[in-house]
PDB file of N, CA and C in Angstrom:
ATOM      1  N   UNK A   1     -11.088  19.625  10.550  1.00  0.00           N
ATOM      2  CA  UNK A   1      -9.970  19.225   9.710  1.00  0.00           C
ATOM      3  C   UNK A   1     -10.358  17.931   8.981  1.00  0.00           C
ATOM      4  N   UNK A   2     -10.320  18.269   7.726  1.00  0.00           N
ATOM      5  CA  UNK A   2     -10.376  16.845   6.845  1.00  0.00           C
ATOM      6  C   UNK A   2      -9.312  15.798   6.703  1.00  0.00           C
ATOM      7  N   UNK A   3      -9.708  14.772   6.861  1.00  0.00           N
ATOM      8  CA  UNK A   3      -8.905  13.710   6.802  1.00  0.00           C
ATOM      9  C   UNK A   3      -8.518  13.014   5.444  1.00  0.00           C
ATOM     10  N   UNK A   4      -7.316  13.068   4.646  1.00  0.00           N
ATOM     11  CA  UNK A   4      -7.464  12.568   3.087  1.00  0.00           C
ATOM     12  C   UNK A   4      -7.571  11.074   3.223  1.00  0.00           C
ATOM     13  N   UNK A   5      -8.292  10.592   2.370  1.00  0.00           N
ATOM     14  CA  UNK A   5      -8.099   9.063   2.498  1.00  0.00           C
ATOM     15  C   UNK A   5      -8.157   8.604   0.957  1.00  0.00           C
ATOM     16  N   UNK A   6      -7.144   7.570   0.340  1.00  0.00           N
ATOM     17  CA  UNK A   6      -7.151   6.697  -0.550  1.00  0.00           C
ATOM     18  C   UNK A   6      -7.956   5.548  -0.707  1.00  0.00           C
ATOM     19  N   UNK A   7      -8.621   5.235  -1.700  1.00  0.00           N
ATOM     20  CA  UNK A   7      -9.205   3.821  -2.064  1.00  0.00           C
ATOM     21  C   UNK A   7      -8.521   2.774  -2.418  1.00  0.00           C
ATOM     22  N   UNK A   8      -8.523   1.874  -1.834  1.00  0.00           N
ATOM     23  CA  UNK A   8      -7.935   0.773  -1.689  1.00  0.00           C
ATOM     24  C   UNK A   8      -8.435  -0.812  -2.343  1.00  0.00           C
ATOM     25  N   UNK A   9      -9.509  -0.217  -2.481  1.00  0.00           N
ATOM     26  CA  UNK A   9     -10.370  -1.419  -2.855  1.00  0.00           C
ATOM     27  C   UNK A   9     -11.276  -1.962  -2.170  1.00  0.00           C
ATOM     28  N   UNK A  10     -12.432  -2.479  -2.694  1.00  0.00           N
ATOM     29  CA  UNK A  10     -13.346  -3.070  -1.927  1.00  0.00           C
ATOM     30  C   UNK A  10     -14.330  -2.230  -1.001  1.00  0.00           C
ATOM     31  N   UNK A  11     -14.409  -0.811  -1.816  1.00  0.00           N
ATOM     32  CA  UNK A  11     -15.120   0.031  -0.070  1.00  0.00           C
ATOM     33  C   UNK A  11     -14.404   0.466   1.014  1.00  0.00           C
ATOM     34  N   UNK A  12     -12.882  -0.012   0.836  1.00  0.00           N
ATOM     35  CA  UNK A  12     -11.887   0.449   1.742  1.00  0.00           C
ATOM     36  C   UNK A  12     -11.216   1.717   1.552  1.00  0.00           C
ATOM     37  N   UNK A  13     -10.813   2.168   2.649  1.00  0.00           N
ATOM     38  CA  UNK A  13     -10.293   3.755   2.399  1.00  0.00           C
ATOM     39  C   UNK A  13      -9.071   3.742   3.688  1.00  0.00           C
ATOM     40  N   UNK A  14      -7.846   4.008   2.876  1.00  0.00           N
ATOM     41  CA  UNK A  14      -6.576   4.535   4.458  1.00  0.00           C
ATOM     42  C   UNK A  14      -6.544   5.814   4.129  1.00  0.00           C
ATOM     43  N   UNK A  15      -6.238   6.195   5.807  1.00  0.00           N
ATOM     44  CA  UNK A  15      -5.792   7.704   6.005  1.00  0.00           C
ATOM     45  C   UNK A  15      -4.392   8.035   5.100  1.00  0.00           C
ATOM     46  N   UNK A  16      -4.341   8.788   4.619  1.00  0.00           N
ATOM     47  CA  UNK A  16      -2.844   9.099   3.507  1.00  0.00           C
ATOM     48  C   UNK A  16      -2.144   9.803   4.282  1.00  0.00           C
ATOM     49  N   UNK A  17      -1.823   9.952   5.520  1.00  0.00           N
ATOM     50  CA  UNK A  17      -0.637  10.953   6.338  1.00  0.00           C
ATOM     51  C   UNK A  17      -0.204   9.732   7.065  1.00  0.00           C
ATOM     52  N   UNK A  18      -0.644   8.002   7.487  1.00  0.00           N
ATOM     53  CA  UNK A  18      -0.915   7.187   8.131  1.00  0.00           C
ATOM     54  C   UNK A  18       0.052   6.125   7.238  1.00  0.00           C
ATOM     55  N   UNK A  19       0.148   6.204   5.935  1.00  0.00           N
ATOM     56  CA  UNK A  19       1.170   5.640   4.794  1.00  0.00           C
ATOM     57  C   UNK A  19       2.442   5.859   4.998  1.00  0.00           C
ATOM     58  N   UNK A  20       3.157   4.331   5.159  1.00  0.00           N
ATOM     59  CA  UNK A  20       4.752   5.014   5.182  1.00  0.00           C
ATOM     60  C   UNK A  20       5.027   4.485   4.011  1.00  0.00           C
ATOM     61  N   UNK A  21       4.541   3.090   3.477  1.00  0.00           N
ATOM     62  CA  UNK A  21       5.279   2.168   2.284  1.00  0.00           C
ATOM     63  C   UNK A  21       4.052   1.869   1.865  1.00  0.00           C
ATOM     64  N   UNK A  22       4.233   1.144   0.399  1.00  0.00           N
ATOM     65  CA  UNK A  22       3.556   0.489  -0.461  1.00  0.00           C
ATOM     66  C   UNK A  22       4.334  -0.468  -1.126  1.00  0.00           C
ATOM     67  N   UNK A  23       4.117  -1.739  -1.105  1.00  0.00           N
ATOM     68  CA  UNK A  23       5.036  -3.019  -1.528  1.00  0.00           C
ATOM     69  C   UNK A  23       4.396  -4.201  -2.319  1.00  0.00           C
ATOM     70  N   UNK A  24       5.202  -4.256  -3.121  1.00  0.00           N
ATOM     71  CA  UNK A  24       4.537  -5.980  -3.697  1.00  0.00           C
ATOM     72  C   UNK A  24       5.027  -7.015  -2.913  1.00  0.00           C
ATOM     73  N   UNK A  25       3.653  -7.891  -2.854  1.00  0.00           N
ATOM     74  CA  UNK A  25       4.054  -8.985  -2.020  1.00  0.00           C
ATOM     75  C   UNK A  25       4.733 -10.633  -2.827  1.00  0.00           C
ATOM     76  N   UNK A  26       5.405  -9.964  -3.868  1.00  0.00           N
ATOM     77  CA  UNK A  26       6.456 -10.941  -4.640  1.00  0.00           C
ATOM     78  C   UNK A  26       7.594 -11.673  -4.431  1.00  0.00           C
ATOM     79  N   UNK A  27       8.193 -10.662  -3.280  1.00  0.00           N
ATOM     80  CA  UNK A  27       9.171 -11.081  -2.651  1.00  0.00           C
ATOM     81  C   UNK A  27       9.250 -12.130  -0.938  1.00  0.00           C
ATOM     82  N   UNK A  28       9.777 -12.384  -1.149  1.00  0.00           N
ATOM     83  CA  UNK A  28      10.074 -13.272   0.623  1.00  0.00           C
ATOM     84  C   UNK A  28      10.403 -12.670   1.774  1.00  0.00           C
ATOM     85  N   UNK A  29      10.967 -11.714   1.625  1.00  0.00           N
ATOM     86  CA  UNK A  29      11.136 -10.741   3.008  1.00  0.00           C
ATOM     87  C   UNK A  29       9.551 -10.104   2.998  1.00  0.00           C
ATOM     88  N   UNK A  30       8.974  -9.507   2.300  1.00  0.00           N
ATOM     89  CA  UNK A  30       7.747  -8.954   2.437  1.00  0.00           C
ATOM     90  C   UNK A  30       6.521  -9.900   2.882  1.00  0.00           C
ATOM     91  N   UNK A  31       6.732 -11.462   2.392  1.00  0.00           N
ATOM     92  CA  UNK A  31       5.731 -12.301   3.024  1.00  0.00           C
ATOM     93  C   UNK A  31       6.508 -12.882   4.168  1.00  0.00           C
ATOM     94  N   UNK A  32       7.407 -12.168   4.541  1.00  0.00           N
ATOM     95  CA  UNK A  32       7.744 -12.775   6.089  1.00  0.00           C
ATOM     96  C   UNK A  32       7.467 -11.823   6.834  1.00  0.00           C
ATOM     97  N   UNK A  33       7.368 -10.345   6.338  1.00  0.00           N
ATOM     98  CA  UNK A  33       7.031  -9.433   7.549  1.00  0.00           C
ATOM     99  C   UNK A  33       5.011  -9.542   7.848  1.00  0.00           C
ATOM    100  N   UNK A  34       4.633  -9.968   6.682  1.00  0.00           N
ATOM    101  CA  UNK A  34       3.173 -10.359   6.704  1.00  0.00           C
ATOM    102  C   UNK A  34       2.720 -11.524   7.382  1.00  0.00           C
ATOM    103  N   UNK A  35       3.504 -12.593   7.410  1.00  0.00           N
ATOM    104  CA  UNK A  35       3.326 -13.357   8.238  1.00  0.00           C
ATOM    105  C   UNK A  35       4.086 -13.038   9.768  1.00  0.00           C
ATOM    106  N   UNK A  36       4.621 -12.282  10.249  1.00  0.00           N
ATOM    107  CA  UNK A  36       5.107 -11.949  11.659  1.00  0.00           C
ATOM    108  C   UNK A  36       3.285 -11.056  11.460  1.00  0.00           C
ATOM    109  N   UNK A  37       3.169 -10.211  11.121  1.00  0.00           N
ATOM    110  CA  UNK A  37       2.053  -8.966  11.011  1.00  0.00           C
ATOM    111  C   UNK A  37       0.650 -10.290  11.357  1.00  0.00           C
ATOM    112  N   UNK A  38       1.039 -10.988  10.770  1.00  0.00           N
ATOM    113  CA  UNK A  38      -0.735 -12.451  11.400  1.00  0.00           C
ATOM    114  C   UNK A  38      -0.284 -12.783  12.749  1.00  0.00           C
ATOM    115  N   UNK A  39       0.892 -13.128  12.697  1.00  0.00           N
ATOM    116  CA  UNK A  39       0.913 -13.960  14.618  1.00  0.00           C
ATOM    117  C   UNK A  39       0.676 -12.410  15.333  1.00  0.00           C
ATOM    118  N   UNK A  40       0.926 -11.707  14.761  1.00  0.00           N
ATOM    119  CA  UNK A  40       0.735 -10.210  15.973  1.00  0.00           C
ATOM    120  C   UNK A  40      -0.462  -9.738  16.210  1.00  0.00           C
ATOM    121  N   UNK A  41      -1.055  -9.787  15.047  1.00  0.00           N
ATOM    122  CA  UNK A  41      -2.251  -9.718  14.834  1.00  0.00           C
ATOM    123  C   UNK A  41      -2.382  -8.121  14.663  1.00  0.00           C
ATOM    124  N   UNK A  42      -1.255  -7.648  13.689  1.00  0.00           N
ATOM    125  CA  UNK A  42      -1.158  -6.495  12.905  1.00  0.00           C
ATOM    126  C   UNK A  42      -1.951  -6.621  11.733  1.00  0.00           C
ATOM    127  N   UNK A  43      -2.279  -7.411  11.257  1.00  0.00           N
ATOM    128  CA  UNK A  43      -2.521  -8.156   9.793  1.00  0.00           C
ATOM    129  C   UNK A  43      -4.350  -7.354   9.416  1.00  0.00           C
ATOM    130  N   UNK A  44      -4.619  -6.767   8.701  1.00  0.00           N
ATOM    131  CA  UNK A  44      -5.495  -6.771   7.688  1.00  0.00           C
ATOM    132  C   UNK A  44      -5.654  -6.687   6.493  1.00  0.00           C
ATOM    133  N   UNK A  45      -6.629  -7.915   6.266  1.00  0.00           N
ATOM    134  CA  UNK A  45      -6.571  -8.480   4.568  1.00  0.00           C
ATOM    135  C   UNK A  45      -8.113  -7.649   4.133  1.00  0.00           C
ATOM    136  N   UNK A  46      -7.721  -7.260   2.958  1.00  0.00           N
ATOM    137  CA  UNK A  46      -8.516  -6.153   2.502  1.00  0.00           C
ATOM    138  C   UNK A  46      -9.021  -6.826   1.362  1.00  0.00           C
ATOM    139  N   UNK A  47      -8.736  -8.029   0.906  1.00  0.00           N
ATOM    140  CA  UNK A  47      -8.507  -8.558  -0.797  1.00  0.00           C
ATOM    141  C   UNK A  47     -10.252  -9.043  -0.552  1.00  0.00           C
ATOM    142  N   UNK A  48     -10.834  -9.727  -0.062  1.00  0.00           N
ATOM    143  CA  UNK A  48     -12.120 -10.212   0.022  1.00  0.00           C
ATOM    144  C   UNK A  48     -11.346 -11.639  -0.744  1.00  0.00           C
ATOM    145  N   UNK A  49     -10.957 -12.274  -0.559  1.00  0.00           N
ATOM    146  CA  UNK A  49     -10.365 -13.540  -1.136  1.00  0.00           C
ATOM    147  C   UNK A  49      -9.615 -13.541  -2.480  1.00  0.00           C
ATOM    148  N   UNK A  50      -9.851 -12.346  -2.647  1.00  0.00           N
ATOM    149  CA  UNK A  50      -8.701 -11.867  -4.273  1.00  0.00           C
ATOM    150  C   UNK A  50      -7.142 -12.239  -3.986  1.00  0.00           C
ATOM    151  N   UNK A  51      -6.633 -12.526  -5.043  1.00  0.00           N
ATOM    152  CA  UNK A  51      -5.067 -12.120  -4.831  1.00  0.00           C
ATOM    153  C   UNK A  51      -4.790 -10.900  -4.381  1.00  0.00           C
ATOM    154  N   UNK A  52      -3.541 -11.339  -3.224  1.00  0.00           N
ATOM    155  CA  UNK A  52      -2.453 -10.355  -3.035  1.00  0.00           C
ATOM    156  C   UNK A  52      -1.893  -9.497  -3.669  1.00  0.00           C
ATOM    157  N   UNK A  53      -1.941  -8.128  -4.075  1.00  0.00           N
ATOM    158  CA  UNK A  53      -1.251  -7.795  -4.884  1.00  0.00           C
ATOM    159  C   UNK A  53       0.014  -6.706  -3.869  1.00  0.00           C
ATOM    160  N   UNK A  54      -0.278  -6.283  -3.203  1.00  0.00           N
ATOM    161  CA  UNK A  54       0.010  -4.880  -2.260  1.00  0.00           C
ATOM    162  C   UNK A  54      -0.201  -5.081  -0.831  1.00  0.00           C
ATOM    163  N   UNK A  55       1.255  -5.076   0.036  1.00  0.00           N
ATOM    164  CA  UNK A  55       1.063  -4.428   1.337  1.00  0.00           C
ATOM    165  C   UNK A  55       1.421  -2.844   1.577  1.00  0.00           C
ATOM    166  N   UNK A  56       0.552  -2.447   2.509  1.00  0.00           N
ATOM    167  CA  UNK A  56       0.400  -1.163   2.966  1.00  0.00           C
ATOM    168  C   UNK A  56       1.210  -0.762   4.041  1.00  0.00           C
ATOM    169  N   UNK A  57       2.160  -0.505   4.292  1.00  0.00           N
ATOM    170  CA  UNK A  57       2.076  -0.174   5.991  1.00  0.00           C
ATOM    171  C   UNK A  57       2.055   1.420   6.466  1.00  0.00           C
ATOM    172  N   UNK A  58       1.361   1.010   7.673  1.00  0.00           N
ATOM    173  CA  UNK A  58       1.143   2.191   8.122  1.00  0.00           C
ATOM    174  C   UNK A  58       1.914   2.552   9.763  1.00  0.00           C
ATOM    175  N   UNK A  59       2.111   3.853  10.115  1.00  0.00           N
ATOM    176  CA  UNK A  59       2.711   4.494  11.290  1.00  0.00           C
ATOM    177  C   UNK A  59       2.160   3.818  12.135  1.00  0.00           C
ATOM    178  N   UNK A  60       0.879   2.951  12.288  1.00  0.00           N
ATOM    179  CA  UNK A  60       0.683   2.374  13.439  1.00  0.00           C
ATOM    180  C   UNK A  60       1.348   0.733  13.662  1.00  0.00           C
ATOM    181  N   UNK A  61       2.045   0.406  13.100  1.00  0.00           N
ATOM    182  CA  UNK A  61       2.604  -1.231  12.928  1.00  0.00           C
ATOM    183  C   UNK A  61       1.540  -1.933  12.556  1.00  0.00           C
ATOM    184  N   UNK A  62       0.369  -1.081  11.652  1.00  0.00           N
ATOM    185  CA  UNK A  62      -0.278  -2.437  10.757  1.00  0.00           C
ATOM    186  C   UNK A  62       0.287  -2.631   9.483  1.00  0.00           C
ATOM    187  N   UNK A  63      -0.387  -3.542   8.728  1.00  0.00           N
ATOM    188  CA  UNK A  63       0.136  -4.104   7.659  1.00  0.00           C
ATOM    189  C   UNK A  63      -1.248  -4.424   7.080  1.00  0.00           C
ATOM    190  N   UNK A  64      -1.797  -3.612   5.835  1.00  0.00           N
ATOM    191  CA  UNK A  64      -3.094  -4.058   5.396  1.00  0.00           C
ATOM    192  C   UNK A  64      -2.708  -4.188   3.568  1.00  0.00           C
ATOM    193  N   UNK A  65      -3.536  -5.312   3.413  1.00  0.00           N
ATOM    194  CA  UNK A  65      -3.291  -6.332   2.388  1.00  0.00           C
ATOM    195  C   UNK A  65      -4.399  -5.727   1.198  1.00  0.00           C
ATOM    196  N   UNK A  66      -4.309  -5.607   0.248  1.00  0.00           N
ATOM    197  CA  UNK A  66      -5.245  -5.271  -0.836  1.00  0.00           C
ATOM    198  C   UNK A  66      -5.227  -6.143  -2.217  1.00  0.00           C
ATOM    199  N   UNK A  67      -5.793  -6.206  -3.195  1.00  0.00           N
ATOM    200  CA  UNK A  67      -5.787  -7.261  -4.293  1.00  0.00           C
ATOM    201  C   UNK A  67      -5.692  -5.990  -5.460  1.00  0.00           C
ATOM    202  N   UNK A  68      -5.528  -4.868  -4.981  1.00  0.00           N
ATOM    203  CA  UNK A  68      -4.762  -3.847  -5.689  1.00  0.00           C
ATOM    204  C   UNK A  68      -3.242  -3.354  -6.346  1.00  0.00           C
ATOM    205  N   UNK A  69      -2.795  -3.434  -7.034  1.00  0.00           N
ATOM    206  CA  UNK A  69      -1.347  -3.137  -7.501  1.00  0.00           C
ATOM    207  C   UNK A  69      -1.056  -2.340  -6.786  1.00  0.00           C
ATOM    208  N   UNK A  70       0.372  -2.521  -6.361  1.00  0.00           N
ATOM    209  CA  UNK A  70       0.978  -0.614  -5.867  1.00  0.00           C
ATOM    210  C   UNK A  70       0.982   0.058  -6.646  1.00  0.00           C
ATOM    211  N   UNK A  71       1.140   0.233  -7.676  1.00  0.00           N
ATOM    212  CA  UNK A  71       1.232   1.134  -9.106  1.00  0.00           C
ATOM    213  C   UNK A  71      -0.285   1.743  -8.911  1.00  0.00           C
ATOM    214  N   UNK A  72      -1.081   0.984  -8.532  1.00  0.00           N
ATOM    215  CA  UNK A  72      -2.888   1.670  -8.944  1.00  0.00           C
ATOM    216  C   UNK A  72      -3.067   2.480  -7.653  1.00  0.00           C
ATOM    217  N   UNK A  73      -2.523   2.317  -6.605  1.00  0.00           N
ATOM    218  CA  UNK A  73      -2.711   3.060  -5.597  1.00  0.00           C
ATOM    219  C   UNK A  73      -1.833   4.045  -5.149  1.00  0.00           C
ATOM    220  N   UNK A  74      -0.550   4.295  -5.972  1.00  0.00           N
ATOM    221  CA  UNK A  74       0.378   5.066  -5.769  1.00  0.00           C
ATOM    222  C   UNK A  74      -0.235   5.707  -7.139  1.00  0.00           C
ATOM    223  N   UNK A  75      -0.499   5.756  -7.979  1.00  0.00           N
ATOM    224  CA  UNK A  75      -1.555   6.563  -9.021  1.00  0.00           C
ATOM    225  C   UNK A  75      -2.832   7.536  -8.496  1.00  0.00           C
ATOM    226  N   UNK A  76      -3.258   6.824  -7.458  1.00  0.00           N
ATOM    227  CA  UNK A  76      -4.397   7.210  -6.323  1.00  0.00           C
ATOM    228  C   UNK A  76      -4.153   8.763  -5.416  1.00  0.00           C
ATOM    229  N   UNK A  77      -2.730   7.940  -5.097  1.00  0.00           N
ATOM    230  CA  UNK A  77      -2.312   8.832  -4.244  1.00  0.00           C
ATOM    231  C   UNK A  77      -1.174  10.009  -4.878  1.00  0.00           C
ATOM    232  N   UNK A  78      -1.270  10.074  -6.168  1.00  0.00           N
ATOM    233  CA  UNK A  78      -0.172  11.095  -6.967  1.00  0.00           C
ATOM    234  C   UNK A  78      -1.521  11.734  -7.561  1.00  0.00           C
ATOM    235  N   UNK A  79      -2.655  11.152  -7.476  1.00  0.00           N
ATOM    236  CA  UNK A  79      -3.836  11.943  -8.072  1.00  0.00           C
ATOM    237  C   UNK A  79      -4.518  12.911  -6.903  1.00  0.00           C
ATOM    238  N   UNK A  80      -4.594  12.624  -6.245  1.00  0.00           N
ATOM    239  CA  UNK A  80      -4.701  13.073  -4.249  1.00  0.00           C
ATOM    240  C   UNK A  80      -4.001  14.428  -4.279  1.00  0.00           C
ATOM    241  N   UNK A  81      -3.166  14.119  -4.761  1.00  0.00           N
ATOM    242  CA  UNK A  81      -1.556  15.049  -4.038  1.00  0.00           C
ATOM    243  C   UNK A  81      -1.214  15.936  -5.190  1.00  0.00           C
ATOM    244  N   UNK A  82      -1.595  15.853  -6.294  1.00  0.00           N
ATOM    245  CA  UNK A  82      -1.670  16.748  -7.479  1.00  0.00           C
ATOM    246  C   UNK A  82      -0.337  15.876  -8.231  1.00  0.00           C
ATOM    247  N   UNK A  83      -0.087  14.887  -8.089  1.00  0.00           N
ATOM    248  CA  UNK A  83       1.185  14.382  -8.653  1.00  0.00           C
ATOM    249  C   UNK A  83       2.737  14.436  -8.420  1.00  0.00           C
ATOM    250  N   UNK A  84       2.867  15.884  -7.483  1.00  0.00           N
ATOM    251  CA  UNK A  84       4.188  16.203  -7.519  1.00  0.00           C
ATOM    252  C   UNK A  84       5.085  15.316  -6.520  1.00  0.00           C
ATOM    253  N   UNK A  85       3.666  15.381  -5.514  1.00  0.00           N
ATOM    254  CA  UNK A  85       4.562  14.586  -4.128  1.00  0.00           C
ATOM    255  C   UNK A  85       5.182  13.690  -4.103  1.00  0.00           C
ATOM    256  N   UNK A  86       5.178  12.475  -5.312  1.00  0.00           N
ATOM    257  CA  UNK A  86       5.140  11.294  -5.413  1.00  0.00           C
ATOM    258  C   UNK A  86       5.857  10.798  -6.066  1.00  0.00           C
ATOM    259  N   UNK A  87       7.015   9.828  -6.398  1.00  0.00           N
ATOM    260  CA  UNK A  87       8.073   9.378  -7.524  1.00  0.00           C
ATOM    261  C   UNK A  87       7.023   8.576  -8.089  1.00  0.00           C
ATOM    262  N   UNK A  88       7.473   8.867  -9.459  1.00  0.00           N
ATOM    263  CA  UNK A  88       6.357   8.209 -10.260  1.00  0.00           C
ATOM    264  C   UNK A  88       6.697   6.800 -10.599  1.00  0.00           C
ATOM    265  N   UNK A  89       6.418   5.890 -10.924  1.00  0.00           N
ATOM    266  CA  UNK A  89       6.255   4.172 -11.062  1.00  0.00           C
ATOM    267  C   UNK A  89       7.028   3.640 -12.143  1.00  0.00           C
ATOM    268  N   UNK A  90       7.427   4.710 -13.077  1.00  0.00           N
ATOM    269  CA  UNK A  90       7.798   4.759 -14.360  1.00  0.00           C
ATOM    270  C   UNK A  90       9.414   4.601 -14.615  1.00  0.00           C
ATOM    271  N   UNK A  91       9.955   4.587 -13.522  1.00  0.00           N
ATOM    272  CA  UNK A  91      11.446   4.604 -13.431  1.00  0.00           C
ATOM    273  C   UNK A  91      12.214   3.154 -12.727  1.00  0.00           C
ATOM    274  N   UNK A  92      12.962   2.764 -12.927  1.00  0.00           N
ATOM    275  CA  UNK A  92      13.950   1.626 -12.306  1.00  0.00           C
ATOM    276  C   UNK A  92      14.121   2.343 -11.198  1.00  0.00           C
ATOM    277  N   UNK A  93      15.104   1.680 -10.044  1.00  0.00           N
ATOM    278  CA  UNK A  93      16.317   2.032  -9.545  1.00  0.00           C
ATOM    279  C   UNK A  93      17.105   3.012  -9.500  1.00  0.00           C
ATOM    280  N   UNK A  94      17.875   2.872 -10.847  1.00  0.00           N
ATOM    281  CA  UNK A  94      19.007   3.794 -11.312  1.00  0.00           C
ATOM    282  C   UNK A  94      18.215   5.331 -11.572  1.00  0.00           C
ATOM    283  N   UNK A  95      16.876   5.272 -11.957  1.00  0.00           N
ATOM    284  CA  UNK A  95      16.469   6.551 -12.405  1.00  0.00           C
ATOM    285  C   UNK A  95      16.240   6.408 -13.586  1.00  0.00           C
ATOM    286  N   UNK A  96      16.131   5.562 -14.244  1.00  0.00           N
ATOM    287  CA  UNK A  96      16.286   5.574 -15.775  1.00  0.00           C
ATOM    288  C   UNK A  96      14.668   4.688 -16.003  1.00  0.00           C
ATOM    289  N   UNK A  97      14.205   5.404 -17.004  1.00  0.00           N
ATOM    290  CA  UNK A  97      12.967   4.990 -17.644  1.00  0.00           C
ATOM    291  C   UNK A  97      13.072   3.564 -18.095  1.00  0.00           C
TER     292      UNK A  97
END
């Protein structure tokens, strides 16, 4: 059985059944669950000293960090998946373009 995996950046690759979220780390609740994810020592930083752009989390309570957009890796993974699986990036909230 093959395992799908996304590029992430840097030579990095996650398992794609292992994905629950994809988040920008713009907000303050998201760099507070990243900083609980370091004292736990859930935390992998994927950026090689790049900016933050994207946390990952996955079914196992990690939290891995990339210098990738969510938009470029949710593109990744709608390219993976033939597109359908995936709400596309292109919409607000409300649904509206």
């Amino acid at each position: 059985m093959a395992i799908e995996v996304v590029h992430v950046g840097f030579d990095s690759y996650l398992a794609i059944s292992r994905i629950l979220a994809i988040a920008s780390t713009n907000s303050t609740s998201i760099k507070r669950v990243i900083k609980e994810a370091e004292n736990n020592k859930t935390l992998v930083d994927l950026t090689h000293g790049r900016k933050t752009r994207a946390a990952i989390f996955t079914d196992s309570n990690y939290i891995f960090l990339t210098s990738r957009a969510p938009e470029i890796i949710v593109g990744r993974l709608q390219t993976s998946r033939g597109g359908s699986s995936l709400i596309s990036g292109q919409e607000d909230e409300k649904g509206e373009p």
